[in-house]
C-alpha atoms as a PDB file:
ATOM      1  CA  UNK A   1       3.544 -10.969 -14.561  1.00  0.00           C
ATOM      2  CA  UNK A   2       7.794 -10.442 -14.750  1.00  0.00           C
ATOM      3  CA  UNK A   3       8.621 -13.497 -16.700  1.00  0.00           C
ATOM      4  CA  UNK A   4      12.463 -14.367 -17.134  1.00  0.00           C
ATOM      5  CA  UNK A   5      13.202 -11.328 -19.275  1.00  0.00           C
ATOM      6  CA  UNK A   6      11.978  -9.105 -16.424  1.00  0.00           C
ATOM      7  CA  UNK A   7      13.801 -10.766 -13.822  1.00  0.00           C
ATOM      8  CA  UNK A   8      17.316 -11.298 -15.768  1.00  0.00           C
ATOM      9  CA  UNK A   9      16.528  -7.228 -16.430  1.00  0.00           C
ATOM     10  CA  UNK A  10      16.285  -7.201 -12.348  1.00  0.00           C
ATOM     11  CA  UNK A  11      19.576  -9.240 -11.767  1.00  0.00           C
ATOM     12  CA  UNK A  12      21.757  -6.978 -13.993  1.00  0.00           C
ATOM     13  CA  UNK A  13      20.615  -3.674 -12.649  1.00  0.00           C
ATOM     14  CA  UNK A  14      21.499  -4.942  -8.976  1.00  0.00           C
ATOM     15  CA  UNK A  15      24.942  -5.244 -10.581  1.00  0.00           C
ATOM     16  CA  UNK A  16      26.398  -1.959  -9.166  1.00  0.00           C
ATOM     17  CA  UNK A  17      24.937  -3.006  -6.026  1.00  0.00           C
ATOM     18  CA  UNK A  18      27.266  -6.069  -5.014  1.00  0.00           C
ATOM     19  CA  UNK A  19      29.559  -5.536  -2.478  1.00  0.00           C
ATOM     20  CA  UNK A  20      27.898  -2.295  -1.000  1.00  0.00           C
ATOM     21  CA  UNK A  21      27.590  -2.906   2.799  1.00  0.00           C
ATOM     22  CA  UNK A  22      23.790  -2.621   3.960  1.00  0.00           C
ATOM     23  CA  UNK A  23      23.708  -0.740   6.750  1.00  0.00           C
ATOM     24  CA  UNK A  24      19.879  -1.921   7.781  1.00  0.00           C
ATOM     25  CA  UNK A  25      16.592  -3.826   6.746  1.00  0.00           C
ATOM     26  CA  UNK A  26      13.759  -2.285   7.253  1.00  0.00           C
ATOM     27  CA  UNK A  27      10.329  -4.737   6.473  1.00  0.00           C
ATOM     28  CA  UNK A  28       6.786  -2.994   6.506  1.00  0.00           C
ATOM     29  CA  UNK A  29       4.985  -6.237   5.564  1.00  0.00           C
ATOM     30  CA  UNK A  30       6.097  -9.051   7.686  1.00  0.00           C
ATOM     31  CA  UNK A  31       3.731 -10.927   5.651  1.00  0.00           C
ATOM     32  CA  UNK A  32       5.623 -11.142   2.060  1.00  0.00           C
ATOM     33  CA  UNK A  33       8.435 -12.229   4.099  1.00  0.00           C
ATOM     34  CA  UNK A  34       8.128 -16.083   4.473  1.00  0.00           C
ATOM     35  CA  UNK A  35      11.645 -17.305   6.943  1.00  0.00           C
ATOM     36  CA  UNK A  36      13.369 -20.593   6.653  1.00  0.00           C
ATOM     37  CA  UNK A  37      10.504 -22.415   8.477  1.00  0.00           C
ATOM     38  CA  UNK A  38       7.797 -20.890   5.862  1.00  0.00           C
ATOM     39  CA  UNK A  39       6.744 -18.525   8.177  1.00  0.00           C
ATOM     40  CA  UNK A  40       4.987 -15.171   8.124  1.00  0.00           C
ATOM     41  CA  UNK A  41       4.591 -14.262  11.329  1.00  0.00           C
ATOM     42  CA  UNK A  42       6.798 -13.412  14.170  1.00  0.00           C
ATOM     43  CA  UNK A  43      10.055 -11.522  14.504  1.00  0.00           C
ATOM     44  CA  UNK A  44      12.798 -11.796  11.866  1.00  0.00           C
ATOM     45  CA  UNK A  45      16.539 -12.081  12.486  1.00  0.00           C
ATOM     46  CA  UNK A  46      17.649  -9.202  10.376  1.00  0.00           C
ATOM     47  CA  UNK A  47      20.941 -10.911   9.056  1.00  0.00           C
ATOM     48  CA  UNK A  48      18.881 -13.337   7.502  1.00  0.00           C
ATOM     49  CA  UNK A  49      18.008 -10.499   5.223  1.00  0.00           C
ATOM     50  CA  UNK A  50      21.598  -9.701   4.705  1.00  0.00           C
ATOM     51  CA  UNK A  51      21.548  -6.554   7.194  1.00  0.00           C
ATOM     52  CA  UNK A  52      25.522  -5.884   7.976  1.00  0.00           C
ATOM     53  CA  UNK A  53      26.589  -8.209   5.244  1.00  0.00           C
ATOM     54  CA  UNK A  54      26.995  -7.088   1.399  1.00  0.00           C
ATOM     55  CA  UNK A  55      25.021  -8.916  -1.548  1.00  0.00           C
ATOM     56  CA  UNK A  56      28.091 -10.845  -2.921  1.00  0.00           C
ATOM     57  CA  UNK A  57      26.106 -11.809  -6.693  1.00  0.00           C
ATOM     58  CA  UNK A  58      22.684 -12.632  -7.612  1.00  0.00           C
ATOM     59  CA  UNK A  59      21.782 -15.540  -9.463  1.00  0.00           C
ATOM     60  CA  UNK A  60      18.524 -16.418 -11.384  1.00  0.00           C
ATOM     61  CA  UNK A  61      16.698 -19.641 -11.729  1.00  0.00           C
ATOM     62  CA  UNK A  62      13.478 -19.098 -14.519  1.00  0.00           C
ATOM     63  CA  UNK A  63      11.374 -16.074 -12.824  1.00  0.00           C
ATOM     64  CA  UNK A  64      13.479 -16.582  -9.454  1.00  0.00           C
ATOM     65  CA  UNK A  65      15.905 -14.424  -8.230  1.00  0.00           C
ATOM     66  CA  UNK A  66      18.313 -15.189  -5.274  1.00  0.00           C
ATOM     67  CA  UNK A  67      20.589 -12.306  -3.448  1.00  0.00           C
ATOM     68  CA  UNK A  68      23.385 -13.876  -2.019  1.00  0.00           C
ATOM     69  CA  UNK A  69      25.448 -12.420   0.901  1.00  0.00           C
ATOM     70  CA  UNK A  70      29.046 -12.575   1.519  1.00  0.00           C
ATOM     71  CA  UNK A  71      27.984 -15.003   4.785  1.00  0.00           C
ATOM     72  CA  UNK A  72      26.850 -17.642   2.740  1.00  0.00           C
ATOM     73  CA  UNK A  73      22.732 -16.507   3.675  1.00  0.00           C
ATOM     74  CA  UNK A  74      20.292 -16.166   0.673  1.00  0.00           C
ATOM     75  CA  UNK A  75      17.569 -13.751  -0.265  1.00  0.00           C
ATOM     76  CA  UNK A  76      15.239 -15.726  -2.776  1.00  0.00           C
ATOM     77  CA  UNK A  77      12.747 -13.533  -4.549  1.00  0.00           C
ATOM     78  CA  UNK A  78       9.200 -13.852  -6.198  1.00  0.00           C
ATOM     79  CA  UNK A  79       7.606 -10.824  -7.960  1.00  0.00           C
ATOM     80  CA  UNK A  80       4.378 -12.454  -8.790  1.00  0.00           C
ATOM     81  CA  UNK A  81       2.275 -10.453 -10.427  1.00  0.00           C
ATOM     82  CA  UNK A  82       3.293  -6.565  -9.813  1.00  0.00           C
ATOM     83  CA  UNK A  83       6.477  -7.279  -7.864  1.00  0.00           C
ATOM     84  CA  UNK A  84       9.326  -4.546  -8.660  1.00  0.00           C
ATOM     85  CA  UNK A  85      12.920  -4.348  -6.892  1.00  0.00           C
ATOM     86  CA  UNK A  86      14.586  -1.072  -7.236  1.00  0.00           C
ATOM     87  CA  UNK A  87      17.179   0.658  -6.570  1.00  0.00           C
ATOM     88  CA  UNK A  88      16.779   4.303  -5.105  1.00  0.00           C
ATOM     89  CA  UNK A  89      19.835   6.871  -5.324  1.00  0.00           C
ATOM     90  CA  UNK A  90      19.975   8.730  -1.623  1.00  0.00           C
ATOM     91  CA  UNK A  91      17.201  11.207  -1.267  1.00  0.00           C
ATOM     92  CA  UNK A  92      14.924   9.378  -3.922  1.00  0.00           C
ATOM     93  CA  UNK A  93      11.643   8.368  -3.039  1.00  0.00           C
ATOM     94  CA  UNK A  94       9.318   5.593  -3.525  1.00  0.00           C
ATOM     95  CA  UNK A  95       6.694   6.088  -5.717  1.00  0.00           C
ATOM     96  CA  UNK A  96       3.406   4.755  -5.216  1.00  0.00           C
ATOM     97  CA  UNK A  97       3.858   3.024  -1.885  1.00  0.00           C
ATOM     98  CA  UNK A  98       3.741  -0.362  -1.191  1.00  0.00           C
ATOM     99  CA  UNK A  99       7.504  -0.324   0.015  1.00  0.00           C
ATOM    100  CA  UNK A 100       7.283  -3.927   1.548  1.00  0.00           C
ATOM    101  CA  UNK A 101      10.966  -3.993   2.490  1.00  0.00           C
ATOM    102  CA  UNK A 102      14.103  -1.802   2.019  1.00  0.00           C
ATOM    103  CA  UNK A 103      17.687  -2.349   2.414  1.00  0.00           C
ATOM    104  CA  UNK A 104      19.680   0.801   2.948  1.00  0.00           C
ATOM    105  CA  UNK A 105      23.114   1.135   1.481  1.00  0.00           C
ATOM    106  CA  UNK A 106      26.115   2.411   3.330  1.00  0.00           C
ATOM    107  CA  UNK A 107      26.632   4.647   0.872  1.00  0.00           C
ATOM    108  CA  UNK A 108      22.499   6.025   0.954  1.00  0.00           C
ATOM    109  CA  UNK A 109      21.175   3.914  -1.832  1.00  0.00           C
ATOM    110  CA  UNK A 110      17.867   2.083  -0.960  1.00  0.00           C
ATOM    111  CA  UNK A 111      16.790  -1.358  -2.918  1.00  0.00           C
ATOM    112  CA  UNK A 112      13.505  -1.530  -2.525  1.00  0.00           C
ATOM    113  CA  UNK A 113      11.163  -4.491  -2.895  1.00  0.00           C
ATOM    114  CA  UNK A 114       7.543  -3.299  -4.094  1.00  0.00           C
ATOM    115  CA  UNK A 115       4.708  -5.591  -4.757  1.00  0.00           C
ATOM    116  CA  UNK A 116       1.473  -3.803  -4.690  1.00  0.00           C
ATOM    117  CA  UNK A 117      -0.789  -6.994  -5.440  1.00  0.00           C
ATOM    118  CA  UNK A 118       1.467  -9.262  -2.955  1.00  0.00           C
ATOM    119  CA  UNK A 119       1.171 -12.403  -5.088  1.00  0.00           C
ATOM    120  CA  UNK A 120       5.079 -12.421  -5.031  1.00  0.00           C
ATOM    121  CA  UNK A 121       7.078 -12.483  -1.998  1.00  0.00           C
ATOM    122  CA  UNK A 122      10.726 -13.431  -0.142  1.00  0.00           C
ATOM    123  CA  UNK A 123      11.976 -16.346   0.638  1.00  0.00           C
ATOM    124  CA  UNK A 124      15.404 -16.468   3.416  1.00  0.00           C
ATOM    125  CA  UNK A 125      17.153 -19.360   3.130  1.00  0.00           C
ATOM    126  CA  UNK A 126      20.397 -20.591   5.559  1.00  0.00           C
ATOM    127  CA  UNK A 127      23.194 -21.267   2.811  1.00  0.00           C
ATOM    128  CA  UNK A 128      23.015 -21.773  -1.488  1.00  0.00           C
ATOM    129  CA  UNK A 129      22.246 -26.074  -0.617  1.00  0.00           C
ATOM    130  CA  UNK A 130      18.776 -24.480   0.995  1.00  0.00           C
ATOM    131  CA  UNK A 131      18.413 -22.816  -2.675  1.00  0.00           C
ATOM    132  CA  UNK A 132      19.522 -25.673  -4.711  1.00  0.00           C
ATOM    133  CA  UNK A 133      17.228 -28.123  -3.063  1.00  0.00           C
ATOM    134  CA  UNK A 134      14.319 -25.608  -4.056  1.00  0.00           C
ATOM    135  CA  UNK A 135      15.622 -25.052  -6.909  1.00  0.00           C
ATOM    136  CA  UNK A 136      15.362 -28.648  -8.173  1.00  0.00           C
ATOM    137  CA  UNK A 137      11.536 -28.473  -8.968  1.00  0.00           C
ATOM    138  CA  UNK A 138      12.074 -25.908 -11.651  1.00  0.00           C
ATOM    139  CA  UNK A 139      13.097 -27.341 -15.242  1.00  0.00           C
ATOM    140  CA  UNK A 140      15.683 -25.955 -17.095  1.00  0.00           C
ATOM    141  CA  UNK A 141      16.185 -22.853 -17.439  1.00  0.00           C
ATOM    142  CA  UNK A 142      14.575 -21.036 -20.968  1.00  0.00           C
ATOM    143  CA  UNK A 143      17.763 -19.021 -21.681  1.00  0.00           C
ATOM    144  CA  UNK A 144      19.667 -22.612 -22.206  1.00  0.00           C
ATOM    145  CA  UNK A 145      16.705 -25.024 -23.091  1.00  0.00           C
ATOM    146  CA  UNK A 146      16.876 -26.928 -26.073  1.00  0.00           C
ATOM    147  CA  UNK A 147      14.499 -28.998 -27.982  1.00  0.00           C
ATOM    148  CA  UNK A 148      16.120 -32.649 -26.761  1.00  0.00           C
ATOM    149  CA  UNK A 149      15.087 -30.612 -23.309  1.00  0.00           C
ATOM    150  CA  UNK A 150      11.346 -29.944 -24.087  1.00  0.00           C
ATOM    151  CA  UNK A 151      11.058 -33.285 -26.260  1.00  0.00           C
ATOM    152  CA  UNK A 152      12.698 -34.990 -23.201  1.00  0.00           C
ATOM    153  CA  UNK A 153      10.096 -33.080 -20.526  1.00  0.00           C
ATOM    154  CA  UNK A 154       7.013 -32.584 -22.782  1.00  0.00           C
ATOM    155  CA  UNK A 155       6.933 -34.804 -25.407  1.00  0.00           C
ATOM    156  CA  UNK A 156       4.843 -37.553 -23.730  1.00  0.00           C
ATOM    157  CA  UNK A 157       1.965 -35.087 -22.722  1.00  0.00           C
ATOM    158  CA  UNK A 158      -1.306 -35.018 -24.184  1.00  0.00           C
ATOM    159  CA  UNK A 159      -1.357 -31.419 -22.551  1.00  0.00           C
ATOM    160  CA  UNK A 160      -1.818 -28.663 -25.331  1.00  0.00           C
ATOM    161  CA  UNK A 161       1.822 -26.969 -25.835  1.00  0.00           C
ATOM    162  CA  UNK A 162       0.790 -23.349 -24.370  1.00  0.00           C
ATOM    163  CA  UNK A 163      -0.292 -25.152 -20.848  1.00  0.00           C
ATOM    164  CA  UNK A 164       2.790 -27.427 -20.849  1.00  0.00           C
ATOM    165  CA  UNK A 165       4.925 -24.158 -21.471  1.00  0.00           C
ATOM    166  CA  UNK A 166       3.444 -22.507 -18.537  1.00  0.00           C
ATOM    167  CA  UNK A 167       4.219 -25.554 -16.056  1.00  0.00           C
ATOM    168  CA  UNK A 168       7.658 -24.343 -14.605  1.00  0.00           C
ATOM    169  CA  UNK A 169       8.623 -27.572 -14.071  1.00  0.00           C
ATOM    170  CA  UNK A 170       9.346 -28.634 -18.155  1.00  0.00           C
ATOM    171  CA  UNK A 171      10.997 -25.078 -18.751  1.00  0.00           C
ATOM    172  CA  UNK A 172      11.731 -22.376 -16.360  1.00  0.00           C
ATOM    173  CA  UNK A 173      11.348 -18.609 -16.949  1.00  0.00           C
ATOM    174  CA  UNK A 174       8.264 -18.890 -19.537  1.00  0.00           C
ATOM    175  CA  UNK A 175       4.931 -17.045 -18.914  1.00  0.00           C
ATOM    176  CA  UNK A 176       2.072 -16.260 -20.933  1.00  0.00           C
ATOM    177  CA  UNK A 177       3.577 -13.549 -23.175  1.00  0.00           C
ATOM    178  CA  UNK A 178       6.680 -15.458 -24.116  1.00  0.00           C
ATOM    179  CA  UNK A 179       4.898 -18.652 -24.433  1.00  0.00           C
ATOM    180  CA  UNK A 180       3.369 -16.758 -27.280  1.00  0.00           C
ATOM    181  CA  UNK A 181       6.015 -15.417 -28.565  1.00  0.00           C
ATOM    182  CA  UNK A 182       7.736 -18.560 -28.823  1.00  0.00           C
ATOM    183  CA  UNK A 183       5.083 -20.330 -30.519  1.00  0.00           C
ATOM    184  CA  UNK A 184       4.402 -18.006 -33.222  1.00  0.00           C
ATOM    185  CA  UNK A 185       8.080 -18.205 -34.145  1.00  0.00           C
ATOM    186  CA  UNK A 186       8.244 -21.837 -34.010  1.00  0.00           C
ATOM    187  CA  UNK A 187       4.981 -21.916 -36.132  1.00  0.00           C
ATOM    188  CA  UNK A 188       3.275 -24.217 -33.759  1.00  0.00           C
ATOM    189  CA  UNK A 189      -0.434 -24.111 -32.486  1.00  0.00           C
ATOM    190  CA  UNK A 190      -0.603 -23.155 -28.747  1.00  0.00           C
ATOM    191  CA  UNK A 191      -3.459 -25.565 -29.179  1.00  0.00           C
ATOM    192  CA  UNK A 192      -1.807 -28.405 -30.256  1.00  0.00           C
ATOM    193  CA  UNK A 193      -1.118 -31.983 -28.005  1.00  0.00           C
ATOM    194  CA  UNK A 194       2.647 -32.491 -27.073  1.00  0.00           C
ATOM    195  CA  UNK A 195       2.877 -35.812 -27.916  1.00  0.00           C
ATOM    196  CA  UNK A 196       1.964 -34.577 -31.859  1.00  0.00           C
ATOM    197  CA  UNK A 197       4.889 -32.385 -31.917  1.00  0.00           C
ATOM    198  CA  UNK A 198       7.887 -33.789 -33.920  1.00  0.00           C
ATOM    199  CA  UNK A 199      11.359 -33.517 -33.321  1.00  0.00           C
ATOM    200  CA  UNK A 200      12.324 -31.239 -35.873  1.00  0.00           C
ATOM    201  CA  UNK A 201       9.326 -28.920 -34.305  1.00  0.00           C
ATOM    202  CA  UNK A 202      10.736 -29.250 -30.981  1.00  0.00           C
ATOM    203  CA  UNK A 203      14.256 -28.069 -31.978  1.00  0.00           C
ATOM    204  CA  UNK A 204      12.750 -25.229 -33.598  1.00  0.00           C
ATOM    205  CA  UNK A 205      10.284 -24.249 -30.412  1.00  0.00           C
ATOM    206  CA  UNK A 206      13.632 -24.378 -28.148  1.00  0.00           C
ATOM    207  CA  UNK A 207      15.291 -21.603 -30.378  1.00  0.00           C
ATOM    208  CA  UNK A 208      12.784 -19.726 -30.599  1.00  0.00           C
ATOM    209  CA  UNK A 209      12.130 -19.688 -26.502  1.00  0.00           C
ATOM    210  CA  UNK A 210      15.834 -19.136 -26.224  1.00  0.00           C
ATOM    211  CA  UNK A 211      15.443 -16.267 -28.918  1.00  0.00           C
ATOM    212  CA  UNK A 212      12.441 -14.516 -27.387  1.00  0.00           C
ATOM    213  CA  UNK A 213      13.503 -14.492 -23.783  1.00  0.00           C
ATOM    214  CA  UNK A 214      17.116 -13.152 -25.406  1.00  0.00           C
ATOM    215  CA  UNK A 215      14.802 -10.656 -27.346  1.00  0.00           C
ATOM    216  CA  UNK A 216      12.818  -9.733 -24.705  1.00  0.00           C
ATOM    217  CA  UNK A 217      16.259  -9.262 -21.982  1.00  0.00           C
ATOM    218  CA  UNK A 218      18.044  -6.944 -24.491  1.00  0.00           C
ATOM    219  CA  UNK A 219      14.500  -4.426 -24.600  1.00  0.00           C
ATOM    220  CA  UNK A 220      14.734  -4.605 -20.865  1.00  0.00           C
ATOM    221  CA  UNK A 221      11.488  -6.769 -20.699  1.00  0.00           C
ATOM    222  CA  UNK A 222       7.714  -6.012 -21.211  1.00  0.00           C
ATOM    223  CA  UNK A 223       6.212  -3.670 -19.152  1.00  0.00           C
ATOM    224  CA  UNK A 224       2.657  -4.225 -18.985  1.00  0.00           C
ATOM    225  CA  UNK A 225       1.314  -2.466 -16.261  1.00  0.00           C
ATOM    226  CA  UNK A 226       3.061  -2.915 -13.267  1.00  0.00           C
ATOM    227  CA  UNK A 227       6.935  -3.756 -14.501  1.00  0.00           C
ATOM    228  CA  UNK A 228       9.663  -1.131 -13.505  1.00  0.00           C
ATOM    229  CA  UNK A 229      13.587  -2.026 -14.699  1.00  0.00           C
ATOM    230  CA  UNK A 230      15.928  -1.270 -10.827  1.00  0.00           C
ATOM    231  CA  UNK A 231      16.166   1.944 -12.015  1.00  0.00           C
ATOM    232  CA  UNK A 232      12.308   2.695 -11.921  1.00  0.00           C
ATOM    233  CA  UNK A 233      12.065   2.731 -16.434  1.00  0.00           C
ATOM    234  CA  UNK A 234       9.450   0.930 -17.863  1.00  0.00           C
ATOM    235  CA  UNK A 235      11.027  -1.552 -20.765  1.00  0.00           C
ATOM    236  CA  UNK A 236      10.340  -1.526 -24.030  1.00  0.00           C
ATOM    237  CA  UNK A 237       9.526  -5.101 -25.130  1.00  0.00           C
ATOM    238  CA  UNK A 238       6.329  -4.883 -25.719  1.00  0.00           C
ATOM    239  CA  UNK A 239       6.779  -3.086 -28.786  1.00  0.00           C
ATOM    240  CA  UNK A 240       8.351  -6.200 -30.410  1.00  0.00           C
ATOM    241  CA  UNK A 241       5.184  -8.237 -29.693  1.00  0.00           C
ATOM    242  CA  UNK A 242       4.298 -10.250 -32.741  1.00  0.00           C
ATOM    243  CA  UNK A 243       1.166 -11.854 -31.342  1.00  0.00           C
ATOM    244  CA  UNK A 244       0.992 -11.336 -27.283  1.00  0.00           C
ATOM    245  CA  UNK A 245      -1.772  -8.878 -26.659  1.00  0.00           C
ATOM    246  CA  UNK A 246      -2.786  -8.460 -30.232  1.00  0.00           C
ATOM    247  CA  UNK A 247      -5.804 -10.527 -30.833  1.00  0.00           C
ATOM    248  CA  UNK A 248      -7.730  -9.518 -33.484  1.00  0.00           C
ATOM    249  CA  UNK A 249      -5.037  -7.158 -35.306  1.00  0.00           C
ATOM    250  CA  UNK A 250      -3.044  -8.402 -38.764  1.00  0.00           C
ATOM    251  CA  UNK A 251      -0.588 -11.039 -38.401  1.00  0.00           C
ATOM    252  CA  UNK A 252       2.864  -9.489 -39.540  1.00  0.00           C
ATOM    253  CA  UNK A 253       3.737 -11.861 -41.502  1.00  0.00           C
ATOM    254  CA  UNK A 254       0.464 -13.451 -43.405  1.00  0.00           C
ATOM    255  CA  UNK A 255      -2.144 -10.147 -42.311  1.00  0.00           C
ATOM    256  CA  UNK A 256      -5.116 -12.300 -41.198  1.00  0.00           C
ATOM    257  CA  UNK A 257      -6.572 -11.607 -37.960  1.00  0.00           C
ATOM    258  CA  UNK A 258      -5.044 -12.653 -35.175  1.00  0.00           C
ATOM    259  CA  UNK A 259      -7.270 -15.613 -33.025  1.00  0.00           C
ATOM    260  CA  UNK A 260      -7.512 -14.985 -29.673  1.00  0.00           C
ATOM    261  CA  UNK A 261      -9.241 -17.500 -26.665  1.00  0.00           C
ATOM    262  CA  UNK A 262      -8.935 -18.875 -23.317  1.00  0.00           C
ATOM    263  CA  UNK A 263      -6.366 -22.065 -22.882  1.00  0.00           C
ATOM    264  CA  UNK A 264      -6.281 -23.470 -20.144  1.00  0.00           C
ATOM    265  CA  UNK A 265      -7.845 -20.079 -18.307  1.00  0.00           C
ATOM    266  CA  UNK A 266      -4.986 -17.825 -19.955  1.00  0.00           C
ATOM    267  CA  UNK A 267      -5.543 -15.471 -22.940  1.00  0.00           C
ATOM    268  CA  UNK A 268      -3.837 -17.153 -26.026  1.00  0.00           C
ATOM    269  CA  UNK A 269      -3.170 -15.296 -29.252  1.00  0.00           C
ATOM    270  CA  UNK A 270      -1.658 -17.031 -32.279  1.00  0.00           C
ATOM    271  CA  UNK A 271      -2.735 -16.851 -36.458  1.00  0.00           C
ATOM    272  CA  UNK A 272      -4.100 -19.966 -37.140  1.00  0.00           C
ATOM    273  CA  UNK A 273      -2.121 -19.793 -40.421  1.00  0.00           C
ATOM    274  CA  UNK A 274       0.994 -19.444 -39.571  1.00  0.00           C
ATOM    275  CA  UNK A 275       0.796 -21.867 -36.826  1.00  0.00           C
ATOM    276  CA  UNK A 276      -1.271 -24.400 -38.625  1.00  0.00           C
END
């Protein structure tokens, strides 16, 4: 699923977006579409999705993105598992389908929100204190995070450190393939209690999250399967994987196998050498 390298990759290709009027909204699946009130059903008010206003910036929270118009109303977006937001020159057409909703541009550009699987989805939110308030459940956010951060969050667990990673509430933006990522560089067992960890070894596990996500946002994220950068690429992180995805194979740094097993129902890969 789009961790925060994927979405940050989303945010800066709606870049040459701001400021372009939308002309309309159109929304095929009321049902991605969750309004202030959490519902799914039922007629929308089209300016809460910005129609007739401009996207003044976009900011990101961890894996959330939030569009926010000129008015003061805010877009809040989930891509779950497949979601994909891209931007369509005029005439272009959507590949594939599942075109859930589409703003079109003044100017005949289309941003389209895609999500094939529909585990993601929209939230529309009255004004940025509506976003802040959701906001506040998230931790902080991976591209700033540092080890006095996870220590502070984590370090009382008796949770294994892959799990703890995953919980969006100790550090925002990290999924399975970062988590890791991170790991490996920090030389840490995914297996391994947080309240073992030292704080030397948390220091060096925020670095190497902040690293990794930085890594992973300059390759324009991983694309797995279903990933598409705005302009409908796939990126290229996944050939810097050191251990996501490559159970089994040499480690690149010692060249034993690679362990691979379920943690806490996710696939885990780390060398039990390196991360001993």
């Amino acid at each position: 699923m789009p961790e925060l390298p994927e979405v940050e990759t989303v945010r800066l290709g709606l870049v040459p977006v701001l400021g372009v009027p939308i002309a309309r909204v159109r929304v095929a699946r009321r049902d991605v579409v969750r309004d202030h009130a959490e519902q799914r059903r039922g007629r929308l008010d089209p300016r809460a999705l910005l129609e007739h206003d401009t996207i003044a910036r976009t900011v990101r929270r961890g894996k959330q993105l939030a569009l926010i118009g000129a008015g003061g109303r805010v877009v809040l977006m989930h891509l779950g598992m497949s979601g994909q937001v891209l931007v369509l020159e005029a005439g272009a057409r959507v590949e594939g389908g599942h075109a859930h909703v589409v703003w079109s541009l003044n100017d005949g550009r289309r941003i389209v929100f895609r999500d094939p699987r529909r585990f993601g989805g929209i939230w529309l939110l009255p004004d940025l204190a509506a976003l802040d308030a959701r906001w506040d459940a998230l931790g902080v956010d991976g591209l700033s995070i540092t080890g006095e951060d996870l220590q502070r969050s984590l370090g009382a667990s008796r949770r294994a450190i892959k799990p703890a990673l995953l919980d969006q509430s100790g550090v925002a933006g990290v999924g399975n393939i970062y988590a890791d990522e991170a790991l490996f560089e920090a030389g840490i067992d995914p297996r391994r209690p947080c309240d073992t960890i030292a704080p030397d070894e948390w220091a060096k596990l925020g670095d190497a999250i902040r690293a990794v996500l930085s890594a992973g946002i300059r390759a324009g994220g991983s694309t797995l399967r279903d990933y598409r950068r705005p302009d409908g690429t796939p990126g290229s992180g996944v050939n810097g994987h050191r251990v996501y995805g490559r159970g089994g194979q040499p480690c690149v740094r010692c060249g034993r196998p690679l362990s691979k097993a379920l943690l806490a129902q996710r696939t885990t890969t780390w060398c039990e050498h390196c991360q001993n």
